[in-house]
Protein backbone atom coordinates (compact mmCIF):
# COMPACT_ATOMS: atom_id res chain seq x y z
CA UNK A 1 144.30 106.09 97.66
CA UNK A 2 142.23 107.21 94.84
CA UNK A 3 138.36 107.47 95.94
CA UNK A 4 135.95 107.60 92.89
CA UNK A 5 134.16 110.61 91.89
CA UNK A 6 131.11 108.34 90.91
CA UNK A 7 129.47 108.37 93.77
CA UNK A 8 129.10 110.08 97.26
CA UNK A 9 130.09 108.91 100.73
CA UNK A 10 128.83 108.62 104.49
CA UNK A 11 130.67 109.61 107.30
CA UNK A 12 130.77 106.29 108.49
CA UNK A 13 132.88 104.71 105.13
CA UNK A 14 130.14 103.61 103.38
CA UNK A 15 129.64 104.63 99.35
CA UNK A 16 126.65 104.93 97.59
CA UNK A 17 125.58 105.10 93.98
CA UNK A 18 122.16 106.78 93.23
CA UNK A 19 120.20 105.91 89.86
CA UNK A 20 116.99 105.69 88.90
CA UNK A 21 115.32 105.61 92.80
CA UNK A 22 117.60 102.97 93.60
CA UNK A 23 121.01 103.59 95.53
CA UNK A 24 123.65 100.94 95.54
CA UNK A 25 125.81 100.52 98.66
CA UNK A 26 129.10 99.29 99.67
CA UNK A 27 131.99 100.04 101.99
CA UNK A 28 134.96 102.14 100.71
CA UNK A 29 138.95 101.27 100.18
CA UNK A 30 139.86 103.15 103.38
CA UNK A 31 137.47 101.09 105.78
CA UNK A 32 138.50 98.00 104.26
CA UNK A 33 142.18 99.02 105.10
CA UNK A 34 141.06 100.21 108.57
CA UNK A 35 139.23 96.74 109.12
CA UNK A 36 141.60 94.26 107.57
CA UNK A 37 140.54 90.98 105.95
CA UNK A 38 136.70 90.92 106.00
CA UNK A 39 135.47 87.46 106.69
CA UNK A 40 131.78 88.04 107.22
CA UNK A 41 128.86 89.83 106.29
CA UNK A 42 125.82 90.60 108.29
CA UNK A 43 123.60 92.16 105.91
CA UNK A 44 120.26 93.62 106.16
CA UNK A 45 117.28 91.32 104.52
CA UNK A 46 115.75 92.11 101.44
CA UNK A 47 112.70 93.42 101.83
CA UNK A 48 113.72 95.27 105.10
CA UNK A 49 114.28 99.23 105.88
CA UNK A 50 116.70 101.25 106.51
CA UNK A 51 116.98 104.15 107.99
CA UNK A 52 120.07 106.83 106.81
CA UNK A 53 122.73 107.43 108.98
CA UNK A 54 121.31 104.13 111.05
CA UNK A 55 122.88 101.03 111.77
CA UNK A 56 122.26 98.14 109.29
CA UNK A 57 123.68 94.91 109.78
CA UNK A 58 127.82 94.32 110.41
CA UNK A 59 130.82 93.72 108.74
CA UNK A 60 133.64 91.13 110.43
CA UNK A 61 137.25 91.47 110.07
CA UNK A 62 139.86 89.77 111.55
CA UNK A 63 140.50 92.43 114.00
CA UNK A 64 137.20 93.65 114.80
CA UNK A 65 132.98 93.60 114.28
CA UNK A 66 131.92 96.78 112.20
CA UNK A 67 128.74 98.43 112.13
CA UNK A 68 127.92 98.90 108.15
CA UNK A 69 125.20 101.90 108.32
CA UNK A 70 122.60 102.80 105.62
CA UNK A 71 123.63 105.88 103.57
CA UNK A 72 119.83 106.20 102.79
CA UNK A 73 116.02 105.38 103.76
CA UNK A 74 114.56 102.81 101.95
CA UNK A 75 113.66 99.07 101.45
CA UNK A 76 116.16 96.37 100.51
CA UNK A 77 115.88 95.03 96.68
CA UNK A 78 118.87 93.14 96.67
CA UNK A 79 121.92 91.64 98.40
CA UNK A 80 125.47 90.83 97.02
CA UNK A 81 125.43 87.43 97.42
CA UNK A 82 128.31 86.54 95.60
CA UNK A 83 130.25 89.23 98.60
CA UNK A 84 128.38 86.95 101.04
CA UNK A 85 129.48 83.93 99.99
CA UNK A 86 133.41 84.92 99.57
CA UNK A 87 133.40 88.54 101.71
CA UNK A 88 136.98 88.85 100.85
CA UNK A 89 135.99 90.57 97.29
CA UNK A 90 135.03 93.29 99.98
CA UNK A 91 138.55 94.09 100.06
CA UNK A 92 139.95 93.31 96.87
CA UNK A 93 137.41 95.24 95.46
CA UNK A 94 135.46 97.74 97.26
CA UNK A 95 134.11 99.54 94.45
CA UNK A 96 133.32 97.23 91.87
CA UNK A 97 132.16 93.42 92.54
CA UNK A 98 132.43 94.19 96.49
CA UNK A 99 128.54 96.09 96.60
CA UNK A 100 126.93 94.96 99.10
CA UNK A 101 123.16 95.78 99.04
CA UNK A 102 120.66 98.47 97.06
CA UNK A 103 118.02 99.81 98.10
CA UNK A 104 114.40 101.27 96.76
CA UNK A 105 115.56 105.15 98.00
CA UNK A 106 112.75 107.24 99.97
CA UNK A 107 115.21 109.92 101.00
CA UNK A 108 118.71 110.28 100.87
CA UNK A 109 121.11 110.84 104.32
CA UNK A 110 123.87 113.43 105.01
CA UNK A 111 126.29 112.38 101.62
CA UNK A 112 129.61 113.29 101.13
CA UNK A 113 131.30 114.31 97.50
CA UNK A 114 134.19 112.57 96.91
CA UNK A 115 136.50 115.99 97.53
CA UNK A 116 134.97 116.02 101.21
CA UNK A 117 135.04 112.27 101.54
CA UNK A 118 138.86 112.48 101.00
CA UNK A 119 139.73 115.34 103.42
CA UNK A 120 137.77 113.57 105.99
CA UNK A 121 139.88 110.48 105.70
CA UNK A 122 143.07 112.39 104.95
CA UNK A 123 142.34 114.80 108.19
């Protein structure tokens, strides 16, 4: 499984892309494989904040309820609400049209490379 060099990683499966104060979240290849078909999304509200390394709303699979956690502190500017509306594109594509939130960043949590994202899942 390739995992993109892009970005940076939680501990918890979650990826995040940082730009201009504003991170964009979503969950990575290898929890969407570990969860199975994602059929809902429990998201946290625009306009809300999160906390890093917190939970922040859930993810539901057809084998189990997820907690999705917040890679950083901040306030919610947006949510995917196209991966709301059809949380399938969650797993056919994590890392593209699959986002599902960004956030205003305050401060950033314990992130993960890519190199040190893929030993932990290959360990």
């Amino acid at each position: 499984m390739s995992i993109p060099t892009d970005r940076q990683y939680t501990a918890e499966h979650e990826w995040v892309v940082l730009a201009d104060g504003t991170a964009t979240v979503g969950v990575t290849a290898f929890a969407t494989d570990s969860l199975g078909d994602v059929v809902y999304l429990d998201l946290p509200a625009v306009g809300s904040e999160v906390v890093a390394g917190q939970p922040c709303g859930e993810i539901e699979s057809t084998k189990s309820v997820s907690d999705l956690y917040s890679p950083v502190t901040g306030t919610v500017a947006s949510l995917n609400e196209a991966a709301v509306d059809a949380p399938e594109v969650v797993n056919s594509d994590p890392y593209g049209d699959g986002w599902l939130f960004s956030v205003t960043v305050e401060a950033e949590g314990p992130l993960l490379d890519a190199e040190a994202y893929t030993a932990l899942t290959q360990g």
